[in-house]
N, C-alpha and C. Protein backbone atom coordinates (compact mmCIF):
# COMPACT_ATOMS: atom_id res chain seq x y z
N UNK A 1 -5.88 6.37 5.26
CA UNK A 1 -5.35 7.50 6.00
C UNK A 1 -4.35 8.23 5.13
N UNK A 2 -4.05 9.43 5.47
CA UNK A 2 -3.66 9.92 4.51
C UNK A 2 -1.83 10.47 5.67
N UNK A 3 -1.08 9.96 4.28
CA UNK A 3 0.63 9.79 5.19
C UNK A 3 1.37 10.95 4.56
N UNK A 4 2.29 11.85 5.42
CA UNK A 4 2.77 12.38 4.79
C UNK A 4 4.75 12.06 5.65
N UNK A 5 5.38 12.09 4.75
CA UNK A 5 6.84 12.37 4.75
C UNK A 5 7.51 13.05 5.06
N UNK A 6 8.26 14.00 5.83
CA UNK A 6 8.89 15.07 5.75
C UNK A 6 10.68 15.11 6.15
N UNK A 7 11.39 15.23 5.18
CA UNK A 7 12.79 15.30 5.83
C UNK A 7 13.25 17.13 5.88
N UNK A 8 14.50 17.05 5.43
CA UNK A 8 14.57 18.47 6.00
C UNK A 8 14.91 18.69 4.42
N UNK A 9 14.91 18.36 3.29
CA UNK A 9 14.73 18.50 2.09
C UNK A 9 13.14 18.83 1.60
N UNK A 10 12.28 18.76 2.79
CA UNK A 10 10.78 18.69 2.17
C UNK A 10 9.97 17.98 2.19
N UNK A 11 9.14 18.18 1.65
CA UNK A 11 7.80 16.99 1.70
C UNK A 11 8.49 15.66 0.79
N UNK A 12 9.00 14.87 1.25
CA UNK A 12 9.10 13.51 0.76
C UNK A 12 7.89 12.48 -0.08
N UNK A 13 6.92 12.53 0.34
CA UNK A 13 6.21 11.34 0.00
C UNK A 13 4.70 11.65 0.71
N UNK A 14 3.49 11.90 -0.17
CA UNK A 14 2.43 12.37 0.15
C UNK A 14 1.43 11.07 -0.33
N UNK A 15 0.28 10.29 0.62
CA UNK A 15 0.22 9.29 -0.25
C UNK A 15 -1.10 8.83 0.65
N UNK A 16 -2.09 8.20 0.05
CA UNK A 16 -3.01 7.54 0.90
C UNK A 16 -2.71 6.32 1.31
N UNK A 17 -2.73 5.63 2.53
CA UNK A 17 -2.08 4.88 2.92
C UNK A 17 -2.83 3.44 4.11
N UNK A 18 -3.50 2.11 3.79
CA UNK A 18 -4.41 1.43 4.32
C UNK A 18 -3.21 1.15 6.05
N UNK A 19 -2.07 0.69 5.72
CA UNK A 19 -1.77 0.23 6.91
C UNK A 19 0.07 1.21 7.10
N UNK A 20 0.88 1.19 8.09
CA UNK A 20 2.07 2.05 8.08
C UNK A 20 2.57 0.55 9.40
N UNK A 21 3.84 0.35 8.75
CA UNK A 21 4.40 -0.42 9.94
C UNK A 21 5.93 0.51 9.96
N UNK A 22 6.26 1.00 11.58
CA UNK A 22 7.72 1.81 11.71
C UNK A 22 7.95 1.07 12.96
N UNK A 23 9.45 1.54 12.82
CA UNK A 23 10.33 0.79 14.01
C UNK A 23 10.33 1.88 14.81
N UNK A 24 9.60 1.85 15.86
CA UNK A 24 9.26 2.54 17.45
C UNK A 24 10.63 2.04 18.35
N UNK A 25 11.27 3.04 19.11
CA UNK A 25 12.12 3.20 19.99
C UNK A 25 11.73 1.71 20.78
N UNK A 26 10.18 1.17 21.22
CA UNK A 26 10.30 -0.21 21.75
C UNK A 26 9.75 -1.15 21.14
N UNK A 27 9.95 -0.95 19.67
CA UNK A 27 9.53 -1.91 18.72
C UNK A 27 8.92 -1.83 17.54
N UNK A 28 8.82 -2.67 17.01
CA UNK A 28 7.76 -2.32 15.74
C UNK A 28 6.42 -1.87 15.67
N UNK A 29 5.96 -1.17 15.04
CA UNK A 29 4.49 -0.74 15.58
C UNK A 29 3.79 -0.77 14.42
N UNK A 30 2.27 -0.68 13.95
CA UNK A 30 1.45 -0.78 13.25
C UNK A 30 0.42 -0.38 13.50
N UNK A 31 0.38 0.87 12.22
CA UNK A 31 -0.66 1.26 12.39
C UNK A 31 -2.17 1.97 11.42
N UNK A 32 -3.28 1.15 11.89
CA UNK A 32 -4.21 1.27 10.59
C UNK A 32 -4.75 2.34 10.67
N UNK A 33 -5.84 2.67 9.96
CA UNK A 33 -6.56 4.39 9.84
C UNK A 33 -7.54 4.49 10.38
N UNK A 34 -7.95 3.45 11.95
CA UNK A 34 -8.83 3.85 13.00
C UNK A 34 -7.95 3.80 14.09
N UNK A 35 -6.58 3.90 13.95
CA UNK A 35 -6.04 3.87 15.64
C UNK A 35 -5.97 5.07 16.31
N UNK A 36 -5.90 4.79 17.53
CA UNK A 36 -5.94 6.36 18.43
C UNK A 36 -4.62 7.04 18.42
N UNK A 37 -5.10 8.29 18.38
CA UNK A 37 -3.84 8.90 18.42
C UNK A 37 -2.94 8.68 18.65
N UNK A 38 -1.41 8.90 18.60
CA UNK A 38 -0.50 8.45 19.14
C UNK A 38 0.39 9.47 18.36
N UNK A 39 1.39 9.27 19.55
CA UNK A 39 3.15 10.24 19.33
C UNK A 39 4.04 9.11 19.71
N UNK A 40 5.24 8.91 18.00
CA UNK A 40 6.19 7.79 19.05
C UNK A 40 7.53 8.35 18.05
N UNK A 41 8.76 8.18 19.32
CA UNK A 41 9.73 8.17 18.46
C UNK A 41 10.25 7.13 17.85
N UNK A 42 10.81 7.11 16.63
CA UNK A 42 11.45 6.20 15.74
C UNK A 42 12.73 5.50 15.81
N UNK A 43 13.34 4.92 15.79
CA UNK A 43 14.67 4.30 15.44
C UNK A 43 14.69 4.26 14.09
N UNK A 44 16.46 3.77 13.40
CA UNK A 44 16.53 3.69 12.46
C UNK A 44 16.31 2.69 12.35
N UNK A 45 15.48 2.00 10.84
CA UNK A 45 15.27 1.00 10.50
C UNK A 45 13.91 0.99 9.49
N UNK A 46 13.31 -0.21 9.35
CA UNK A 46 12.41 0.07 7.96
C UNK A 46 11.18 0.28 7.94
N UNK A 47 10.48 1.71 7.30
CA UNK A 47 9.36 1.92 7.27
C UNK A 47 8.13 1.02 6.14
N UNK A 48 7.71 0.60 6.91
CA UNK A 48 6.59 -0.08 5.40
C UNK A 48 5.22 0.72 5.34
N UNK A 49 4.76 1.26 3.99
CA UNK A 49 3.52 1.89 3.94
C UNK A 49 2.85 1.32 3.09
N UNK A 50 2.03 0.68 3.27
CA UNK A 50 1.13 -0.18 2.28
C UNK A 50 0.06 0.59 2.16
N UNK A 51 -0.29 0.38 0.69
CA UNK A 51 -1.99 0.77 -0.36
C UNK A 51 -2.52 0.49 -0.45
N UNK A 52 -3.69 0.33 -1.06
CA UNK A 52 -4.67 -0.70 -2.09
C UNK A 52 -3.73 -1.39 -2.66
N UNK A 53 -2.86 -0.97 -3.30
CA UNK A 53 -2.22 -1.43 -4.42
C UNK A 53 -0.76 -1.42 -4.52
N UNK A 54 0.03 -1.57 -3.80
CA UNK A 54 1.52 -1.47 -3.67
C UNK A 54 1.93 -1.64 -1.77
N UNK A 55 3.19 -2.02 -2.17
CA UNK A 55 3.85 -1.39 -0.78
C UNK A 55 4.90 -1.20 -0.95
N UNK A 56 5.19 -0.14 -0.18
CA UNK A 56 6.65 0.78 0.29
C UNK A 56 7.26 0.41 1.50
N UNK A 57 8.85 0.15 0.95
CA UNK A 57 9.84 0.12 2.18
C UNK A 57 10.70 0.82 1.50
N UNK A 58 11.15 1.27 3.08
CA UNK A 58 12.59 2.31 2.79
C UNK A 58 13.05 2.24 4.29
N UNK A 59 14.44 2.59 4.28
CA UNK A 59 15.18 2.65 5.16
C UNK A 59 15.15 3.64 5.66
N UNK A 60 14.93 4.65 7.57
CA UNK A 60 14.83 5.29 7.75
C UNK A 60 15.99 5.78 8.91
N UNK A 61 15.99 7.10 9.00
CA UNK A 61 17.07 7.25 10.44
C UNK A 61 16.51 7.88 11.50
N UNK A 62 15.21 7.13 11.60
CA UNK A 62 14.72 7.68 12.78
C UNK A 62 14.04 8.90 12.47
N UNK A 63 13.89 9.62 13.84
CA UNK A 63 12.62 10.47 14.02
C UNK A 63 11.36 10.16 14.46
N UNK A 64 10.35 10.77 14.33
CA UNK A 64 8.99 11.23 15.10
C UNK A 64 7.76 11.34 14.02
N UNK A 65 6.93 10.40 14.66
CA UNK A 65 5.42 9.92 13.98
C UNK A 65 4.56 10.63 14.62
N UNK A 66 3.62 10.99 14.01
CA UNK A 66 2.37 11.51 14.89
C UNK A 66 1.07 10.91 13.92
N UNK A 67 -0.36 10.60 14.78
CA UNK A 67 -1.35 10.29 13.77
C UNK A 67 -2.43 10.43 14.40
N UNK A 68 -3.23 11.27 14.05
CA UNK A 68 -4.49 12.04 14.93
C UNK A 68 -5.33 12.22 13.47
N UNK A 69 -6.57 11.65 13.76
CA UNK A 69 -7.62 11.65 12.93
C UNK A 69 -7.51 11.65 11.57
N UNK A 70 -6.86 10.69 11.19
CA UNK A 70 -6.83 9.84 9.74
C UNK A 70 -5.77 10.94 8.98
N UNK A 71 -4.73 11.47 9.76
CA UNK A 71 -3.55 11.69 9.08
C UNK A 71 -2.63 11.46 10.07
N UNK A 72 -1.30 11.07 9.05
CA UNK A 72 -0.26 10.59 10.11
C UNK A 72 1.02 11.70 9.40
N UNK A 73 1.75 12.10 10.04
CA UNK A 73 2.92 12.83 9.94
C UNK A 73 4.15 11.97 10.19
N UNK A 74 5.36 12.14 9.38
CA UNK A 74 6.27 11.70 10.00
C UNK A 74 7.68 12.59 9.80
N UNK A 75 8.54 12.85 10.37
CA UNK A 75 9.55 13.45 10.40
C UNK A 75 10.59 12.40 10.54
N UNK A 76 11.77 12.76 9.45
CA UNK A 76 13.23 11.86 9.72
C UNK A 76 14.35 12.56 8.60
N UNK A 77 14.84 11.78 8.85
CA UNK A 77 16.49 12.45 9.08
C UNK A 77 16.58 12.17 6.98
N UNK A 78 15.95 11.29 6.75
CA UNK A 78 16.05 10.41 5.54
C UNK A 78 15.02 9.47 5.48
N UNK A 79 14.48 9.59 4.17
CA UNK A 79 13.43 9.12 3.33
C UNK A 79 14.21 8.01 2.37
């Protein structure tokens, strides 16, 4: 699926992406590149975006995910 980043500096982080785990307002959530749509807000805490070949964590301050047909958006305060 294909992830994109966005703070208020810009496009953060553009990236193809097998699995995304974020901290959801009621928990941790996970999500692969056949799940159904979904809108959730974020808490602060740690985003993981895993590849083929790497994974990413970073600390986030929250904000708003969206992921509708093999792209996911995310908005936050900090990347």
């Amino acid at each position: 699926m294909k992830v994109e980043i966005l703070t208020p500096k810009g496009l953060e982080l553009e990236i193809e992406a097998k699995i995304v785990i974020a901290p959801a307002l009621g928990g941790e959530i996970s999500i692969l590149e056949n799940h159904v749509p979904i809108i959730s807000v974020l808490k602060a805490g740690k985003l993981t975006i895993k590849t083929s070949d790497k994974d990413i964590t970073r600390e986030i301050e929250g904000g708003i995910l969206e992921f509708e047909k093999g792209k996911m958006v995310i908005l936050s305060k900090r990347f």
